[in-house]
Protein backbone atom coordinates (compact mmCIF):
# COMPACT_ATOMS: atom_id res chain seq x y z
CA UNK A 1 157.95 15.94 -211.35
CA UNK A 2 156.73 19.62 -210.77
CA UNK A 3 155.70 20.67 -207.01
CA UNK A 4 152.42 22.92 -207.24
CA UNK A 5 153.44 26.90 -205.63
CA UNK A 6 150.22 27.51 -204.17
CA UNK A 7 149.87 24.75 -201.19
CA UNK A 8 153.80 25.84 -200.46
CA UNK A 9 152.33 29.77 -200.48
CA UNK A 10 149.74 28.34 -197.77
CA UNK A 11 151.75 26.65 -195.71
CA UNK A 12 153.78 29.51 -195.03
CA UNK A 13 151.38 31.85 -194.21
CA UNK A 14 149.87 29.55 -191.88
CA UNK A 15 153.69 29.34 -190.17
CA UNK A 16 153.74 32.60 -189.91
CA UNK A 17 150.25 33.01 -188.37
CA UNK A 18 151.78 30.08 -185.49
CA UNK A 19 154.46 31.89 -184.64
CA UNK A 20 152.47 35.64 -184.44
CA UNK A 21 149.91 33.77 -182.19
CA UNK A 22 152.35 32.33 -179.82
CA UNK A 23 154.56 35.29 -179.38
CA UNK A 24 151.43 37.02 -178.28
CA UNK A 25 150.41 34.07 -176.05
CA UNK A 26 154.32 34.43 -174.56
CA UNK A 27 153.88 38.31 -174.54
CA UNK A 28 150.83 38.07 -172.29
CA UNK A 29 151.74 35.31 -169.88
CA UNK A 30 154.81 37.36 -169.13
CA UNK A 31 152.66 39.98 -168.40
CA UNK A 32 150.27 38.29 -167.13
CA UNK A 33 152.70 36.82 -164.44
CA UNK A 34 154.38 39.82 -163.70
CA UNK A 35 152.45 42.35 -160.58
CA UNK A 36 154.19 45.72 -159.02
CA UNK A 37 153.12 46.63 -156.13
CA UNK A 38 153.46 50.06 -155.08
CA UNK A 39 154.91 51.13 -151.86
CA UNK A 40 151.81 52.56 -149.90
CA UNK A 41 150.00 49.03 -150.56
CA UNK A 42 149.85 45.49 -150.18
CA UNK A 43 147.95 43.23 -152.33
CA UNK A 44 146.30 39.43 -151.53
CA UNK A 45 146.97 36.54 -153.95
CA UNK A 46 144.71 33.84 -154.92
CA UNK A 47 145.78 31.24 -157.91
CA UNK A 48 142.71 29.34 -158.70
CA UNK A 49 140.29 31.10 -156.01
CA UNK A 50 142.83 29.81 -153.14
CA UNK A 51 144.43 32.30 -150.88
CA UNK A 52 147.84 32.16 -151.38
CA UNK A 53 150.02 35.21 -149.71
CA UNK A 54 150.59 38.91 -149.60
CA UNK A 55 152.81 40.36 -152.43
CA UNK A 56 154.74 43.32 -150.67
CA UNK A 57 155.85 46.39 -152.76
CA UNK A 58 158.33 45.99 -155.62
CA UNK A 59 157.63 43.20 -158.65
CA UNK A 60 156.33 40.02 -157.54
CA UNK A 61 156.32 37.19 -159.83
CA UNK A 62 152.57 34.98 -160.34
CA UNK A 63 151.02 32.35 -162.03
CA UNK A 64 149.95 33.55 -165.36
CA UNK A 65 146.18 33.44 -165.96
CA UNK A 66 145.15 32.00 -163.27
CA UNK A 67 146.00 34.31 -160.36
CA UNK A 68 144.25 37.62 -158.82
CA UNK A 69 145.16 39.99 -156.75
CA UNK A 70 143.38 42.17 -154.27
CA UNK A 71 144.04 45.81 -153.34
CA UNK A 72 144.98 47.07 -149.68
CA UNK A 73 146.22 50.77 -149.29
CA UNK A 74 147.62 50.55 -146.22
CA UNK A 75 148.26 54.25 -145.51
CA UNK A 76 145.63 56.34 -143.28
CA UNK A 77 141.93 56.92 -145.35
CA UNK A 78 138.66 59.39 -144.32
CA UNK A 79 135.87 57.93 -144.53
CA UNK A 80 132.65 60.55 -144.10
CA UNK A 81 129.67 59.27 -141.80
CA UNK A 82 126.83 60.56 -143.42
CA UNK A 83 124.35 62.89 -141.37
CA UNK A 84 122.17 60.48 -138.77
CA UNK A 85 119.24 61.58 -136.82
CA UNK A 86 118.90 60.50 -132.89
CA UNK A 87 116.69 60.89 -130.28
CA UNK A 88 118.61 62.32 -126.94
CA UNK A 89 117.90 60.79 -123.34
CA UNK A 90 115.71 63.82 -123.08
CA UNK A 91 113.61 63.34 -125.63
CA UNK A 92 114.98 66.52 -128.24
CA UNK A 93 115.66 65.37 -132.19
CA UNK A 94 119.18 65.86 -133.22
CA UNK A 95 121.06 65.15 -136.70
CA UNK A 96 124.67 65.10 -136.34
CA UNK A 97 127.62 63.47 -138.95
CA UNK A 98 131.28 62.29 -138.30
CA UNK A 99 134.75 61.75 -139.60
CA UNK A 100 136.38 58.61 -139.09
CA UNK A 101 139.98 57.82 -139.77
CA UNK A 102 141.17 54.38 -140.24
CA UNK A 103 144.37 52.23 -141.22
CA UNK A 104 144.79 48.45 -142.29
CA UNK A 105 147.09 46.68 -140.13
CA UNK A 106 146.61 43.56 -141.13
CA UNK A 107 145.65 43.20 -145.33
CA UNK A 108 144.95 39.52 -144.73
CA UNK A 109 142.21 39.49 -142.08
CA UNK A 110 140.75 42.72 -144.23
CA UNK A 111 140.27 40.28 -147.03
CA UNK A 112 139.29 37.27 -145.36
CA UNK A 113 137.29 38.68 -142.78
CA UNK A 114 134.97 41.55 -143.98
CA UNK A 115 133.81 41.83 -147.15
CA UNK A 116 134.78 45.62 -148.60
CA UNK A 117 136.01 47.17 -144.83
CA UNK A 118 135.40 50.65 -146.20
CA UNK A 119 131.46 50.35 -146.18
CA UNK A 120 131.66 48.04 -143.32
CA UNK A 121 133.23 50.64 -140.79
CA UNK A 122 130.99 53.22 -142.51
CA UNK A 123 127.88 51.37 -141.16
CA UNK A 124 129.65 50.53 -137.82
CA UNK A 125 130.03 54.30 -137.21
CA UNK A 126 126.55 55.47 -138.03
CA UNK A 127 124.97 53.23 -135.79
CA UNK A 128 127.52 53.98 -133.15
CA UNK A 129 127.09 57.48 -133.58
CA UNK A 130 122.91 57.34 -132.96
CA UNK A 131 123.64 55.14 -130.11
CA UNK A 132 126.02 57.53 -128.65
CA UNK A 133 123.69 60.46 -129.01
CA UNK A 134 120.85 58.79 -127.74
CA UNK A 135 122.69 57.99 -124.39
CA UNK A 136 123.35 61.31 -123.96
CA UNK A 137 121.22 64.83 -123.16
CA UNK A 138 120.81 67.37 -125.61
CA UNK A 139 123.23 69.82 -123.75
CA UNK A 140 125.88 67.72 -123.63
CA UNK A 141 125.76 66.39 -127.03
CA UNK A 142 126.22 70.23 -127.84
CA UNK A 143 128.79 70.85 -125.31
CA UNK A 144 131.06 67.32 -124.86
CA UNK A 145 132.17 66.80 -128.56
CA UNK A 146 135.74 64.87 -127.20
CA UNK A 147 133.26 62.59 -124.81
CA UNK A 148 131.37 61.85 -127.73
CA UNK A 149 134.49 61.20 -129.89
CA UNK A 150 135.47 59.02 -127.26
CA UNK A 151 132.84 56.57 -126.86
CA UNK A 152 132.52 56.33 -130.85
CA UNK A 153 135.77 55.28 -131.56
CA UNK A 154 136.20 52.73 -127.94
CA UNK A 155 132.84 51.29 -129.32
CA UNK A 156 134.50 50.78 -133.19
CA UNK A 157 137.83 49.81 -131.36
CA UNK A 158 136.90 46.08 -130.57
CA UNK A 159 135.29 44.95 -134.04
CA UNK A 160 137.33 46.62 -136.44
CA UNK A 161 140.22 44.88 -134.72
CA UNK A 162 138.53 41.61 -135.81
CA UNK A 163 139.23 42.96 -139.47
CA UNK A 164 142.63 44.35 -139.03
CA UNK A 165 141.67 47.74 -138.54
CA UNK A 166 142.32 50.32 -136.23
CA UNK A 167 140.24 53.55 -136.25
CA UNK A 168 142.81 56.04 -135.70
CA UNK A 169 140.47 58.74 -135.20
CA UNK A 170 136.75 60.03 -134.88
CA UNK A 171 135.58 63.54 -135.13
CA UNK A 172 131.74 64.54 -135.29
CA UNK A 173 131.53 67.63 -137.20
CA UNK A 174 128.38 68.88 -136.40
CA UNK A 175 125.28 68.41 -133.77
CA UNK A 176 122.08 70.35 -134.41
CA UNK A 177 119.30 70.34 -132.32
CA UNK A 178 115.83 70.32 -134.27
CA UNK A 179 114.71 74.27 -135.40
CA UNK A 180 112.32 74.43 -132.81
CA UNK A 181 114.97 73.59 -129.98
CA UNK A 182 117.02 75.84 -132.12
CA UNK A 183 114.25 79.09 -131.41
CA UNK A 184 114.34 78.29 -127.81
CA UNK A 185 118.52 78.09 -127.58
CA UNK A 186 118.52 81.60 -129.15
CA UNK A 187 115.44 82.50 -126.66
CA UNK A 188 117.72 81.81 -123.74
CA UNK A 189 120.61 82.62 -125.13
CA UNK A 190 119.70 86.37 -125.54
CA UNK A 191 117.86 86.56 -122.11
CA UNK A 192 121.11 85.09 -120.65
CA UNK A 193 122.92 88.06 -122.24
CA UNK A 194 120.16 90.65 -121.16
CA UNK A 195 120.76 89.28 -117.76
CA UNK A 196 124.16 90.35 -118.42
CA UNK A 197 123.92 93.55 -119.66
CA UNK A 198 121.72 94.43 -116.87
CA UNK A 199 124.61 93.20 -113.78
CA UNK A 200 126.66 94.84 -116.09
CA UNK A 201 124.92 98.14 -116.16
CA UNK A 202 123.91 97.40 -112.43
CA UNK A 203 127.38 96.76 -111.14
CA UNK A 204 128.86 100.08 -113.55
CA UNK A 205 126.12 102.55 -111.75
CA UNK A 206 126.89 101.40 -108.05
CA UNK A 207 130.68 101.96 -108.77
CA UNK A 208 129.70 105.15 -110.04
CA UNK A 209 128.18 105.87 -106.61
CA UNK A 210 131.00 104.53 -104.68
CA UNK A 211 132.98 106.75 -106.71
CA UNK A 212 130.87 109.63 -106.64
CA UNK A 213 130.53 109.29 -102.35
CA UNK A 214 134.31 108.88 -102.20
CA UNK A 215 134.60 112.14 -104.29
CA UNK A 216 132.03 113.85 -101.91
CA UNK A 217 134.23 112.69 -99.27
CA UNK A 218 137.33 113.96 -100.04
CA UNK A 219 135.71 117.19 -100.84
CA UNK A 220 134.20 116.87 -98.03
CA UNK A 221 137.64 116.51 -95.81
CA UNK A 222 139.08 119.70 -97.96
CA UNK A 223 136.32 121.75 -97.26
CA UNK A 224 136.27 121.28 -93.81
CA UNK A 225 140.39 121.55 -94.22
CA UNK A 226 139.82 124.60 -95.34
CA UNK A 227 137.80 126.45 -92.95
CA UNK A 228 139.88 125.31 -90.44
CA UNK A 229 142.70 126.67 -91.77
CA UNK A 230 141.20 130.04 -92.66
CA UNK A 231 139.78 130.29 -88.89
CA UNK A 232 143.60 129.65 -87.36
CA UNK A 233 144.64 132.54 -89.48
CA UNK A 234 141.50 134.39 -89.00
CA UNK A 235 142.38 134.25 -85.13
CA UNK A 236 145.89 134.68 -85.70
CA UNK A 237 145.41 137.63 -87.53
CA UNK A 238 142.65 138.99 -84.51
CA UNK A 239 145.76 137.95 -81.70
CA UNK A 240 148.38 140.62 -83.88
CA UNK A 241 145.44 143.06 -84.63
CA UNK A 242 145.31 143.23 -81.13
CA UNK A 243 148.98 143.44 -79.86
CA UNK A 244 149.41 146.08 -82.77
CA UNK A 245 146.58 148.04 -81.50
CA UNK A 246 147.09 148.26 -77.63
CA UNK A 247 150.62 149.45 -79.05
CA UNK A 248 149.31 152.23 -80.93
CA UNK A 249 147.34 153.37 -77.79
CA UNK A 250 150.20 153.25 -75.63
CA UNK A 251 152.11 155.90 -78.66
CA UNK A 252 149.47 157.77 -78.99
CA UNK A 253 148.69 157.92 -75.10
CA UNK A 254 152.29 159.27 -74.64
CA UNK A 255 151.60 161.58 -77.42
CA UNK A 256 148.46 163.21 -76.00
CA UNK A 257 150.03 163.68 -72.32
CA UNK A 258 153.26 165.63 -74.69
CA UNK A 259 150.62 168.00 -76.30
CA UNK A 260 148.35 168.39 -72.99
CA UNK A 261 151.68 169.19 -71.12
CA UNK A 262 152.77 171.76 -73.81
CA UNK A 263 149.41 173.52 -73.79
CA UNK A 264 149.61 173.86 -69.96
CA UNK A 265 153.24 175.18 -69.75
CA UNK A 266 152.40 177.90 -72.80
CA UNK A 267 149.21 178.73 -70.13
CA UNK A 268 151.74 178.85 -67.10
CA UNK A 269 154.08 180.99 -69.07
CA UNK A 270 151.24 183.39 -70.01
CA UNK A 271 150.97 184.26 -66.02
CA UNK A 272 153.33 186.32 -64.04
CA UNK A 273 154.50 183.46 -61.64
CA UNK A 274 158.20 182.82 -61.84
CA UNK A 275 158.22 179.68 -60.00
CA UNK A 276 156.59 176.42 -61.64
CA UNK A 277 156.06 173.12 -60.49
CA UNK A 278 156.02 170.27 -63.57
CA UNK A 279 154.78 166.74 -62.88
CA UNK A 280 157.77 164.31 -63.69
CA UNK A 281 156.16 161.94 -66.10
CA UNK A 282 155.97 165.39 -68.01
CA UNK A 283 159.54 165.98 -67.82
CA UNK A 284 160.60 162.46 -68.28
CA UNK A 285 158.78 162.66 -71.74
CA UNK A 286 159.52 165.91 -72.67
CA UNK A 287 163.13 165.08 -71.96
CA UNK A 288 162.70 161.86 -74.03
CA UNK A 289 161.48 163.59 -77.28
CA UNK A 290 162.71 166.97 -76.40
CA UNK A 291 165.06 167.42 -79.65
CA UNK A 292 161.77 166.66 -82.19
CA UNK A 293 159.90 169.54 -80.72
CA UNK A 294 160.10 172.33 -82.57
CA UNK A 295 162.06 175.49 -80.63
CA UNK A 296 163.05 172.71 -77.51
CA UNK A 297 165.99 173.26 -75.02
CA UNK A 298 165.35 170.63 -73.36
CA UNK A 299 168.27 167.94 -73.71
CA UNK A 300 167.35 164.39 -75.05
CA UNK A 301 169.39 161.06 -75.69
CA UNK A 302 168.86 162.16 -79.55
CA UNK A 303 166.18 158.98 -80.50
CA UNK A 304 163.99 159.11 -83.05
CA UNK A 305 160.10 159.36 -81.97
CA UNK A 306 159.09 155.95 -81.34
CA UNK A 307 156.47 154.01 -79.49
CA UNK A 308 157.21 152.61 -75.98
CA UNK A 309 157.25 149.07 -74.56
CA UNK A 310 154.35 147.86 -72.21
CA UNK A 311 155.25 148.20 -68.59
CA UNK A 312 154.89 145.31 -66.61
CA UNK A 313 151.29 145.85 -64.96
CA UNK A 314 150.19 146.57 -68.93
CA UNK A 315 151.78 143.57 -70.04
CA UNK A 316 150.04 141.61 -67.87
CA UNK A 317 146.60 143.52 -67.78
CA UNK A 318 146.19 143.15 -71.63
CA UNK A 319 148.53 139.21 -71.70
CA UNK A 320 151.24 139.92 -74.31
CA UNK A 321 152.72 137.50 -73.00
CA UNK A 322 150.50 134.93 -73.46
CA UNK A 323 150.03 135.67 -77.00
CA UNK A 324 153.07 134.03 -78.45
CA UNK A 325 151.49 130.62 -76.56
CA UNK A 326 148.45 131.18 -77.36
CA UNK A 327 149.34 131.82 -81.54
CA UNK A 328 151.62 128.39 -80.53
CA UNK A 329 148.82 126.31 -79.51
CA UNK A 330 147.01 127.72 -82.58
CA UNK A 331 149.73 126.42 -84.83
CA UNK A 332 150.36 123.41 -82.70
CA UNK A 333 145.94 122.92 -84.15
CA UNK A 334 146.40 123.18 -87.34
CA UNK A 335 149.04 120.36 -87.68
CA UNK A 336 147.00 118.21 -86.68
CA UNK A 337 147.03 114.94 -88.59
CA UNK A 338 145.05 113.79 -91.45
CA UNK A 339 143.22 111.06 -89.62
CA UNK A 340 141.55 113.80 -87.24
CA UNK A 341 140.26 116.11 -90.04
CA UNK A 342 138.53 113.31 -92.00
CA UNK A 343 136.87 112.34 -88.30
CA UNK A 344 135.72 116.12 -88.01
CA UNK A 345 134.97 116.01 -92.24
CA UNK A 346 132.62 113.42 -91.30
CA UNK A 347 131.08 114.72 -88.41
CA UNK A 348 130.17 117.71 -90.02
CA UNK A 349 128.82 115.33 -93.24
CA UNK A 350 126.66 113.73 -91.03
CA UNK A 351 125.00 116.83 -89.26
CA UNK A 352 126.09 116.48 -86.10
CA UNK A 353 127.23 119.52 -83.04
CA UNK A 354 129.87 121.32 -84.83
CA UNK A 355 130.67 122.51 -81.22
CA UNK A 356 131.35 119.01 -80.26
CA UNK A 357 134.24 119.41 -82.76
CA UNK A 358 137.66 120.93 -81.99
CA UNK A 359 137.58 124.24 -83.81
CA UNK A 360 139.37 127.36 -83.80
CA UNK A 361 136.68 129.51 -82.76
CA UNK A 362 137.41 127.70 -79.19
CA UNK A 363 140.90 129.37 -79.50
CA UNK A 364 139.44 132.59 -79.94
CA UNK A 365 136.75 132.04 -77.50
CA UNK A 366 139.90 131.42 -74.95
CA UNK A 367 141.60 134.32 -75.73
CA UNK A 368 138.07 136.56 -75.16
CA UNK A 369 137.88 134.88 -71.88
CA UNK A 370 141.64 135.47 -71.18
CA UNK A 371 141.16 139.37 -71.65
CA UNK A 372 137.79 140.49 -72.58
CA UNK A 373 137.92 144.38 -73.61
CA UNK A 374 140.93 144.67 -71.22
CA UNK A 375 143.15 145.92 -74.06
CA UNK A 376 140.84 149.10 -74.63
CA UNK A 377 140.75 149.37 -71.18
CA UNK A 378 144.17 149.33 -70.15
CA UNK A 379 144.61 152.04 -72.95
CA UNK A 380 142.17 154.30 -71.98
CA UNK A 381 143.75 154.14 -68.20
CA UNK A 382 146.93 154.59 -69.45
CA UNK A 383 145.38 157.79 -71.44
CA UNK A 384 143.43 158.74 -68.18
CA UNK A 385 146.30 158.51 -65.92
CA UNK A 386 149.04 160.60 -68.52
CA UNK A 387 146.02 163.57 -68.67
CA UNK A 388 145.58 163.27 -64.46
CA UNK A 389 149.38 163.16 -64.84
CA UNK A 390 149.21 166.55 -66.97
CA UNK A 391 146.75 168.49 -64.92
């Protein structure tokens, strides 16, 4: 009996087909039961809707077809509050927007608890954030970002913690006032720095003035340093003027009674007396500067012409000797310290008595009283008496 090929052609086929279809089947269930995890993330199991564990990073083993998993990243994530418009405490329009950083401590109560946490703390923080700001006045919500961070993130602390979050982190970015409040900030704000410029400018031009009154001071104290200083040696040079010039009358005294005694004796030798009587200040002088006159026998110590001292009733006629205390006292007035010249300085500054000032003039005006015209005086006796001397 012959088998037919065809049915046997079929069969096999159909074999073949089996086994293709349940390699595939065995392909995918292994696949299908095998889930990696990676390591910043958790994921939640559920076999047949139930809630079954966590699978932790690395490969984690499932019931084919019938399990899912859920997603957690459980490393930090941003998530932008979008721009939200308040009304402050006093009444001004404000938008402002945030940053808030959160973490997922706990992947289980983030997937039983809240549906999608992301959008959830999203919403949380915008109303927050409009609470916040209306709570608060419009210059602080410009001026106290950190309080405002503050209070948004206590406020998201207690119900994200229901979810296994924790908000790490909140940061508003930006508060603006509306553009009219915005005119009047920039109003104030440049009056403010007008009002600056002008203390500015106020407090540069009174320094200026303190400076420039200081500098009128001091010049001031050297001026007046100055003419006191040139009056001492104004004076001082009067007190040697003087000494030097009662000196040259006392020379030139002794000089006149030489020639006045010479004329007479060439007159008394002219006569035809052989007997002569000479005054003896004549022959005291002539015997003095007897070797400078020209054709002399008259013996001398041999000095060269020269001018006398004062005698002692000159000396103290005309004060020589007073001179040298009086020149002292003079220097002893211009040492004076610094303290006492500003005091005059400002004495003079102010207009007042310059007599009521110590001055060298009153030096002066003591040595006039001292001798007044008594040097000319005792010269011209001291002339008088060598020509009465000579006759």
């Amino acid at each position: 009996m012959e088998i037919p090929l065809v049915p046997l052609q079929t069969a096999g086929t159909a074999l073949l087909l089996v086994g293709a279809l349940v390699l595939v089947l065995v392909v995918a269930a292994l696949l299908s039961a095998i889930e990696i995890v990676d390591a910043y993330e958790k994921r939640a199991l559920t076999v047949f809707g139930e809630y079954r564990k966590l699978l932790e990073p690395g490969i984690n083993f499932i019931p084919p077809f019938v399990s899912n998993t859920y997603r957690f990243d459980m490393r930090t994530q941003t998530l932008d509050v979008p721009r939200q418009e308040a009304i402050t405490r006093d009444n001004s329009p404000v938008t402002a927007d945030a940053v808030v950083y959160i973490k997922v401590m706990d992947a289980k109560k983030a997937f039983l608890q809240v549906d999608d946490y992301k959008r959830a703390v999203s919403n949380l923080a915008q109303t927050t954030l409009r609470a916040v700001l209306g709570d608060m006045e419009l210059d602080d919500t410009l001026n106290k970002r950190q309080e405002i961070n503050a209070r948004i993130r206590e406020e998201l602390d207690e119900p994200t913690d229901e979810w296994g979050i924790r908000v790490e982190s909140v940061e508003v970015r930006e508060v603006n006032p509306s553009k009219d409040v915005q005119r009047a900030m920039e109003q104030q704000t440049s009056a403010e720095r007008k009002r600056r410029a002008m203390i500015l400018e106020a407090q540069g031009e009174r320094r200026s003035a303190v400076e420039k009154a200081e500098g009128d001071k001091q010049s001031e104290i050297i001026r007046a340093q100055g003419e006191k200083q040139s009056q001492i040696l104004e004076a001082q040079g009067d007190a040697i003027s003087t000494v030097l010039r009662a000196r040259s009358a006392e020379s030139m005294g002794e000089r006149a009674v030489i020639d006045k005694g010479m004329e007479t004796l060439a007159d008394i030798g002219q006569g035809e007396s052989t007997t002569f009587v000479m005054p003896q200040e004549l022959t005291s002088l002539v015997g003095r500067y007897g070797k400078h006159l020209s054709g002399s026998d008259v013996e001398g110590d041999g000095a060269e012409l020269e001018s006398r001292e004062f005698d002692e009733e000159t000396r103290e006629l005309i004060g020589l000797d007073d001179i040298a205390e009086i020149i002292g006292e003079i220097d002893q007035e211009a040492d004076m310290d610094v303290e006492a010249m500003e005091q005059e300085a400002q004495a003079i500054k102010e207009g007042k008595d310059p007599a009521e000032i110590s001055d060298p003039d009153e030096v002066i005006e003591e040595m006039d009283q001292e001798f007044p015209g008594q040097t000319d005086g005792g010269t011209d006796g001291s002339v008088d008496e060598a020509d009465d001397a000579s006759e």
